[in-house]
Protein backbone atom coordinates (compact mmCIF):
# COMPACT_ATOMS: atom_id res chain seq x y z
CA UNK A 1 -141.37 18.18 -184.83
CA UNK A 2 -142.94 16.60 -181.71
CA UNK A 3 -142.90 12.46 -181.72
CA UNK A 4 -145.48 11.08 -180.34
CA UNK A 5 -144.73 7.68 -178.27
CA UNK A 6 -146.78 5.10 -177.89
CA UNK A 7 -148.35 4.79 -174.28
CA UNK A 8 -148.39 1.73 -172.53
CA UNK A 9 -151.16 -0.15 -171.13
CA UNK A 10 -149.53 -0.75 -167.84
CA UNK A 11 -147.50 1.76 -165.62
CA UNK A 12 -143.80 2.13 -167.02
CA UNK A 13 -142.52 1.11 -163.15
CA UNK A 14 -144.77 -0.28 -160.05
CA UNK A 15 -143.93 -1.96 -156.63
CA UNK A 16 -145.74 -5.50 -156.33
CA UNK A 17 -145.84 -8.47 -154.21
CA UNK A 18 -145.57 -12.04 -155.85
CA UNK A 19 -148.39 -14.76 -154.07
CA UNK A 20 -146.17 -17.65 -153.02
CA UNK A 21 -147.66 -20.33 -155.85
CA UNK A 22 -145.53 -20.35 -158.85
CA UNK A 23 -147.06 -18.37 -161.60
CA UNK A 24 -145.72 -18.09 -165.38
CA UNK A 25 -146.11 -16.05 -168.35
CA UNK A 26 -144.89 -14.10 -171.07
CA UNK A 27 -145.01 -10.72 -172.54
CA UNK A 28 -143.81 -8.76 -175.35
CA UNK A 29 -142.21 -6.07 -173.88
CA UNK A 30 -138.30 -6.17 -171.86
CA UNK A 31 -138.98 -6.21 -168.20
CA UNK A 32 -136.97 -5.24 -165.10
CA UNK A 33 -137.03 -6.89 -162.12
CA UNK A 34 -135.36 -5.52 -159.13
CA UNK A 35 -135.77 -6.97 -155.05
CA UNK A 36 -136.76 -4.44 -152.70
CA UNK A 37 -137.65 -6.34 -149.64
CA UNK A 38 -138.09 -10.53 -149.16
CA UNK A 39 -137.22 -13.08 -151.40
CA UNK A 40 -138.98 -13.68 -154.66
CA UNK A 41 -137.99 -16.93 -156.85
CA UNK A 42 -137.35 -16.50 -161.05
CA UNK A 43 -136.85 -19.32 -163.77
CA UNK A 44 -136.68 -17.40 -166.62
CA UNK A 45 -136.32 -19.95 -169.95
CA UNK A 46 -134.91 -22.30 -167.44
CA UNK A 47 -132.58 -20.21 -165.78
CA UNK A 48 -133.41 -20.19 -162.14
CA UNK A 49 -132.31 -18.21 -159.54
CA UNK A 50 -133.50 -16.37 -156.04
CA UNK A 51 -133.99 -12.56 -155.96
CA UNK A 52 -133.10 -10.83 -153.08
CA UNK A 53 -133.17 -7.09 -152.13
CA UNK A 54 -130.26 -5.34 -154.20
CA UNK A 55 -130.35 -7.45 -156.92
CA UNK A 56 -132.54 -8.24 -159.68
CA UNK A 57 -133.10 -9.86 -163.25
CA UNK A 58 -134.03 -8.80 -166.66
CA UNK A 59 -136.63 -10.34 -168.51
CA UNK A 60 -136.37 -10.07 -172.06
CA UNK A 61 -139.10 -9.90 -174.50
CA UNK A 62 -141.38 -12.70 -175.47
CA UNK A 63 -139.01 -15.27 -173.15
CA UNK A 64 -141.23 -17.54 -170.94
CA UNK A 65 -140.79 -16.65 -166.99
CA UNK A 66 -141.83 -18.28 -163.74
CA UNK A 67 -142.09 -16.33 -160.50
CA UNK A 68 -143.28 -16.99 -157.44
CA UNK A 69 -142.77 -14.97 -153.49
CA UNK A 70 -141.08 -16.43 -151.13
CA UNK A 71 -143.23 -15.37 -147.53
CA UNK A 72 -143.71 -11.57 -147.41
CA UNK A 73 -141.64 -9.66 -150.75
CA UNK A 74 -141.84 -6.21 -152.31
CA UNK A 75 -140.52 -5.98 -156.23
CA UNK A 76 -139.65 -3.03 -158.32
CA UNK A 77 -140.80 -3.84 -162.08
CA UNK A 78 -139.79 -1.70 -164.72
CA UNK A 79 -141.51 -2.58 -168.02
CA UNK A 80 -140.25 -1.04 -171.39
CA UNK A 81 -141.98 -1.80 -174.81
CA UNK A 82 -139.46 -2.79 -177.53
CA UNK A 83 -141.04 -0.09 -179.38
CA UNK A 84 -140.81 3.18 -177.38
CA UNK A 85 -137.88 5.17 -178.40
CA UNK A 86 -137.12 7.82 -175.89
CA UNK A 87 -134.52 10.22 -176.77
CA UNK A 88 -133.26 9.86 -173.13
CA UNK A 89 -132.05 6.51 -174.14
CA UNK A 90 -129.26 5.55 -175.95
CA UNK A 91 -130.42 2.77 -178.46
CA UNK A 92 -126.86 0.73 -178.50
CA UNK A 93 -126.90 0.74 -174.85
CA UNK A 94 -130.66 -0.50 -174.78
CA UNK A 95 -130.07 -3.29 -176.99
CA UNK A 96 -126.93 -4.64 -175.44
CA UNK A 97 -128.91 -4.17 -171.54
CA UNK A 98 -131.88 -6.23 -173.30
CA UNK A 99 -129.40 -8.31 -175.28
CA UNK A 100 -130.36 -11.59 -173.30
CA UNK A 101 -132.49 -12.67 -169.91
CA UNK A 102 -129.68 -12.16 -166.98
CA UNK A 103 -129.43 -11.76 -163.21
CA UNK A 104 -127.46 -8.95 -161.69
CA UNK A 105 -126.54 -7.53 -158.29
CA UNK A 106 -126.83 -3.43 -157.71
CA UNK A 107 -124.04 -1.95 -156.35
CA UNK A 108 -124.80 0.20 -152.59
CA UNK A 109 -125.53 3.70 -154.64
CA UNK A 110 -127.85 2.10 -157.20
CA UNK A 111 -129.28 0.63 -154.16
CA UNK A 112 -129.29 4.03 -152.22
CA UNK A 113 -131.51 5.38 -155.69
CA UNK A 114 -133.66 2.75 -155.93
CA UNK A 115 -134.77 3.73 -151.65
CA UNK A 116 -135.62 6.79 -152.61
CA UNK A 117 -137.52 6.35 -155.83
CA UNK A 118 -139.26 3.98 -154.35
CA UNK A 119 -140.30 5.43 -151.43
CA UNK A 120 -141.61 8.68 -153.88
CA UNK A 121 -143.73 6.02 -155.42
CA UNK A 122 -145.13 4.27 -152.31
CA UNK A 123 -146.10 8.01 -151.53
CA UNK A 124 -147.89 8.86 -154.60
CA UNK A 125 -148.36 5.35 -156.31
CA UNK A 126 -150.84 6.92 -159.25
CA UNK A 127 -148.44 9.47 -160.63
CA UNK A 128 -148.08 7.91 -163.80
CA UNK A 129 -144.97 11.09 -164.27
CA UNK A 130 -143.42 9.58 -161.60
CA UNK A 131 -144.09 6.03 -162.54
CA UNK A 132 -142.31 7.04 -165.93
CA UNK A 133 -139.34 9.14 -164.59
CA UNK A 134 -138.36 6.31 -161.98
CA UNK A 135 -137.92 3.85 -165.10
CA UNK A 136 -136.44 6.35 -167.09
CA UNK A 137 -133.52 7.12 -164.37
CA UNK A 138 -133.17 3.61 -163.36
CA UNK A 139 -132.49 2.58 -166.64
CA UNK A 140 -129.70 4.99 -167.35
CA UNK A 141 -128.28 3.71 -164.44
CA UNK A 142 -128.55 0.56 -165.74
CA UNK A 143 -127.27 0.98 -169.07
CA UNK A 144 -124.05 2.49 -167.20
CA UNK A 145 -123.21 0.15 -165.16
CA UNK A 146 -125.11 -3.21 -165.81
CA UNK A 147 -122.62 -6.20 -165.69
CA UNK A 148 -124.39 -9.94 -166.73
CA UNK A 149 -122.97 -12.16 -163.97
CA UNK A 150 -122.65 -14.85 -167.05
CA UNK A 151 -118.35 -13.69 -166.80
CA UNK A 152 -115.61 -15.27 -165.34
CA UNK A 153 -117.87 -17.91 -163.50
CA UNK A 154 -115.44 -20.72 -163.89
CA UNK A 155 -113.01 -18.88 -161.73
CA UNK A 156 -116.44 -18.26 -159.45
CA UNK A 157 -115.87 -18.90 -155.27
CA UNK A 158 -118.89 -19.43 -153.73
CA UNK A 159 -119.65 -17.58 -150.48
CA UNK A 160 -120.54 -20.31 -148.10
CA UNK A 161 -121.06 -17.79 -145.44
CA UNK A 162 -124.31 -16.50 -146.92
CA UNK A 163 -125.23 -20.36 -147.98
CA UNK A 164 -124.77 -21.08 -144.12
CA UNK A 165 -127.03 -18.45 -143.15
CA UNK A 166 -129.71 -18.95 -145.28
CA UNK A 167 -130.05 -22.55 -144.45
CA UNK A 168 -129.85 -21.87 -140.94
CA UNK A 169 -132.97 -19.38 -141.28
CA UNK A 170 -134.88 -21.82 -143.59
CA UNK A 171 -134.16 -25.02 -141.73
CA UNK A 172 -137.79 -25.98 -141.16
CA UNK A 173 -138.64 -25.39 -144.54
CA UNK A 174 -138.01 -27.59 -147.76
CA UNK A 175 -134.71 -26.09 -149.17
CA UNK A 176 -134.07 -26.74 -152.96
CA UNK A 177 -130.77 -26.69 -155.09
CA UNK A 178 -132.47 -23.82 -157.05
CA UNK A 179 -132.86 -21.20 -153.74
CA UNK A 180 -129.00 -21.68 -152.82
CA UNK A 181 -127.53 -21.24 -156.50
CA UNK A 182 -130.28 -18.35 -156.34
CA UNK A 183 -128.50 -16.71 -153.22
CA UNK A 184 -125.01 -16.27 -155.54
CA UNK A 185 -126.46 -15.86 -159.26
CA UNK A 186 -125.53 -19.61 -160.71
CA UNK A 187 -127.58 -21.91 -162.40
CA UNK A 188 -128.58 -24.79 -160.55
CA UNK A 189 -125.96 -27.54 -162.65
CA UNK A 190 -123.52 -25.29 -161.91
CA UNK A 191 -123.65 -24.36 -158.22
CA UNK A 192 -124.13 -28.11 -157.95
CA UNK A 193 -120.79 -28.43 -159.65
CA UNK A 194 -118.71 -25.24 -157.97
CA UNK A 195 -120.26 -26.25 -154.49
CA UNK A 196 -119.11 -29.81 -154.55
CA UNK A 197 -115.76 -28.99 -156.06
CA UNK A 198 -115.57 -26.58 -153.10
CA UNK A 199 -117.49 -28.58 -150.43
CA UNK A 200 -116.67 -31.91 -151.14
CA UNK A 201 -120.37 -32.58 -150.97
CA UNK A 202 -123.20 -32.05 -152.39
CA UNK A 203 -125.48 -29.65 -151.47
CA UNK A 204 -128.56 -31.83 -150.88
CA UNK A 205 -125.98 -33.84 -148.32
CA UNK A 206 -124.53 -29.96 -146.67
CA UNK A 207 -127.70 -29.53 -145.96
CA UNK A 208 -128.40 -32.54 -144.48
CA UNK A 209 -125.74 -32.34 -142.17
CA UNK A 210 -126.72 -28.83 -141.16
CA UNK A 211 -130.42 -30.37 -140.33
CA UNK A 212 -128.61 -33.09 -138.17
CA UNK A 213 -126.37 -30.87 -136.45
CA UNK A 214 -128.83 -28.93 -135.20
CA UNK A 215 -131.02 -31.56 -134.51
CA UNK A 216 -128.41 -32.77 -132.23
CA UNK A 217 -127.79 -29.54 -130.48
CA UNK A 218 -132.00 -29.91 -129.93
CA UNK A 219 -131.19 -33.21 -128.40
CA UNK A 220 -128.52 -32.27 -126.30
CA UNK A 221 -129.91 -28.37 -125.12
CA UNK A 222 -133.97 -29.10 -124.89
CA UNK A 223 -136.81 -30.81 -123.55
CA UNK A 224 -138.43 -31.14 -127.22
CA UNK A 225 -139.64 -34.70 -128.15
CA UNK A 226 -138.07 -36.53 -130.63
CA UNK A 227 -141.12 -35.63 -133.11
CA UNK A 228 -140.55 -31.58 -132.24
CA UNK A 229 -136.76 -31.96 -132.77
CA UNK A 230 -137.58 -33.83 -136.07
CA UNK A 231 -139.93 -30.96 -137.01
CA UNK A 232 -137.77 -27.94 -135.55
CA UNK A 233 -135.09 -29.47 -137.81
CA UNK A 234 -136.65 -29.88 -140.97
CA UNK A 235 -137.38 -33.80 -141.48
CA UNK A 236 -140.49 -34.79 -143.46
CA UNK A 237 -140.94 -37.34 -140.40
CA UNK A 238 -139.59 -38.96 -137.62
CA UNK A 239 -138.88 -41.85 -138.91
CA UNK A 240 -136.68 -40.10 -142.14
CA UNK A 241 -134.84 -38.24 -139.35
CA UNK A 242 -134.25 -41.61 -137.07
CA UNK A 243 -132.90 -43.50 -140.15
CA UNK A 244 -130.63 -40.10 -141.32
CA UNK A 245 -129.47 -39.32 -137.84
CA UNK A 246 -128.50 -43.39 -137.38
CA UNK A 247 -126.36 -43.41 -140.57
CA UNK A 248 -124.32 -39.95 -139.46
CA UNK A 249 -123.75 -40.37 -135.61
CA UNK A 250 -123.76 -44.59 -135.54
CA UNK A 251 -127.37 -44.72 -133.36
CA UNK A 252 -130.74 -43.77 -133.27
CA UNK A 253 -131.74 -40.13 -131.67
CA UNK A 254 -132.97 -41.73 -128.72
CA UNK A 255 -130.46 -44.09 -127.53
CA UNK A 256 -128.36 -40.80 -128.35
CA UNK A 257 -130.59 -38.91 -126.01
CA UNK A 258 -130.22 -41.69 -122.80
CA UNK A 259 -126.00 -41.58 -123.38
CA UNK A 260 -126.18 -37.54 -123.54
CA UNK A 261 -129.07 -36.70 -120.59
C-alpha cells in the first residue's frame, strides 16, 4: 500500500541569509537551524544565543523565535512538519530530537556532510529531490548523535580564548552579554554568572578593559586623535571614553598622551 505524505509548502531544506534587523515569528512545523558561514543571532522563547558556522539550534514547533544576521551569514534550514511520517525516520528518535528548543555544536564529520550537501544545493538550488534528501540525511545524523548542551553546565569552563577573540574583532561595534554567552551555548544569566565566577568581573567591565587597553596601545603606537582612538576603540563618545579611561589609568587620555610621546 503506497502512503501518500503530505507535501509542504516550503522546500524541506534551503540556504538563506538573515537581514541584520531583528525579525520574529512562529510556525507550526520543527525547524533546523544550522550556521554555514557568518554569524546569525537566535532568542528562541527567551533563550538567546549566537550561531556560528558548525553549530546550530532547533526550533520547535509553534515556539516564538527571533533572528536576526550579524554582517554577511549563510544558514542551512531544515523544516519538518509535525505531521510527515517518513519511514526513514525513527519516530522515538524524532520526538526526543524535537523534544524541546536547544542549541548544539556539530562535530568536524557532521560538519564535513553538511559542505558537501550544501554545496550540491548551491549547485542546483530548485531540486526539490535534493532539497528533501539533504533534510532527510541530516536528520539521521542528527537523531544519532544530537546532544542538548542543557548537561553538565554547572561544571561548564568557559573558553575565554574564543571570548578574547571575538571582542577583539568586534571592538568598534556595540558588544552585548547575549553575543558572548552566544559564542559558548549559555544563556545570558548564566554566562553572566560562570564568567564572573571565572573572571572576577563582569563581562560588561572585561570588555571594558579590553576597549581601554587597546585604546591605550592607540595612544601609545599612533598618530590618531583622541576622537579616532575613541572611535577605533569602541566608545559611544569622547567624552564616555575620557571619563572611563580617567577612572582605570588615574588621568585623562591626553595628559596620558604628553607623559607617553
Amino acid at each position: 500500500m503506497e502512503i501518500k505524505l503530505k507535501q509542504p509548502s516550503f522546500k524541506p531544506s534551503e540556504i538563506v541569509a538573515l537581514p541584520q534587523q531583528m525579525d520574529h515569528h512562529n510556525h507550526g512545523y520543527n525547524q533546523v537551524v544550522i550556521g554555514l558561514s557568518g554569524q546569525t543571532e537566535f532568542d528562541i522563547e527567551g533563550y538567546g544565543n549566537l550561531v556560528c558556522s558548525g553549530q546550530g539550534c532547533l526550533v520547535t514547533a509553534d515556539s516564538e523565535h527571533a533572528f536576526s544576521g550579524i554582517g554577511k551569514n549563510e544558514i542551512l534550514v531544515l523544516n519538518v512538519p509535525i505531521d510527515q511520517v517518513q519511514p526513514s525516520y525513527s519516530l522515538e528518535r524524532m520526538e526526543r530530537l524535537f523534544d524541546q528548543s536547544s542549541y548544539f555544536h556539530l562535530d568536524s564529520q557532521a560538519q564535513n556532510l553538511i559542505q558537501a550537501l550544501t554545496a550540491e544545493m548551491t549547485a542546483h538550488p530548485d531540486d526539490l529531490l535534493l532539497s528533501r534528501a539533504c533534510t532527510d540525511t541530516l536528520l539521521c545524523v542528527l537523531q544519532r548523535h544530537f546532544k542538548p548542551l542543557n548537561d553538565e553546565r554547572q561544571s561548564y569552563r568557559l573558553n575565554i580564548d574564543i571570548i578574547d577573540q571575538y571582542i577583539l574583532q568586534h571592538l568598534t561595534r556595540k558588544i552585548a552579554v547575549t553575543q558572548l554567552a552566544g559564542l559558548v551555548f549559555l544563556g545570558e544569566s548564566q554566562f553572566h554568572h560562570l564568567f564572573k565566577e571565572q573572571t572576577g568581573v563582569t563581562p560588561h567591565q572585561y570588555v571594558l578593559k579590553k576597549r581601554l587597553e587597546m585604546a591605550k596601545q592607540l595612544i601609545e603606537e599612533s598618530q590618531l586623535s583622541l576622537a579616532q582612538v575613541a572611535q577605533s576603540s569602541g566608545f559611544a563618545s569622547q567624552s564616555s571614553f575620557t571619563q572611563a579611561f580617567s577612572r582605570l589609568y588615574g588621568m585623562p587620555p591626553a595628559r596620558y598622551r604628553k607623559i607617553h610621546s
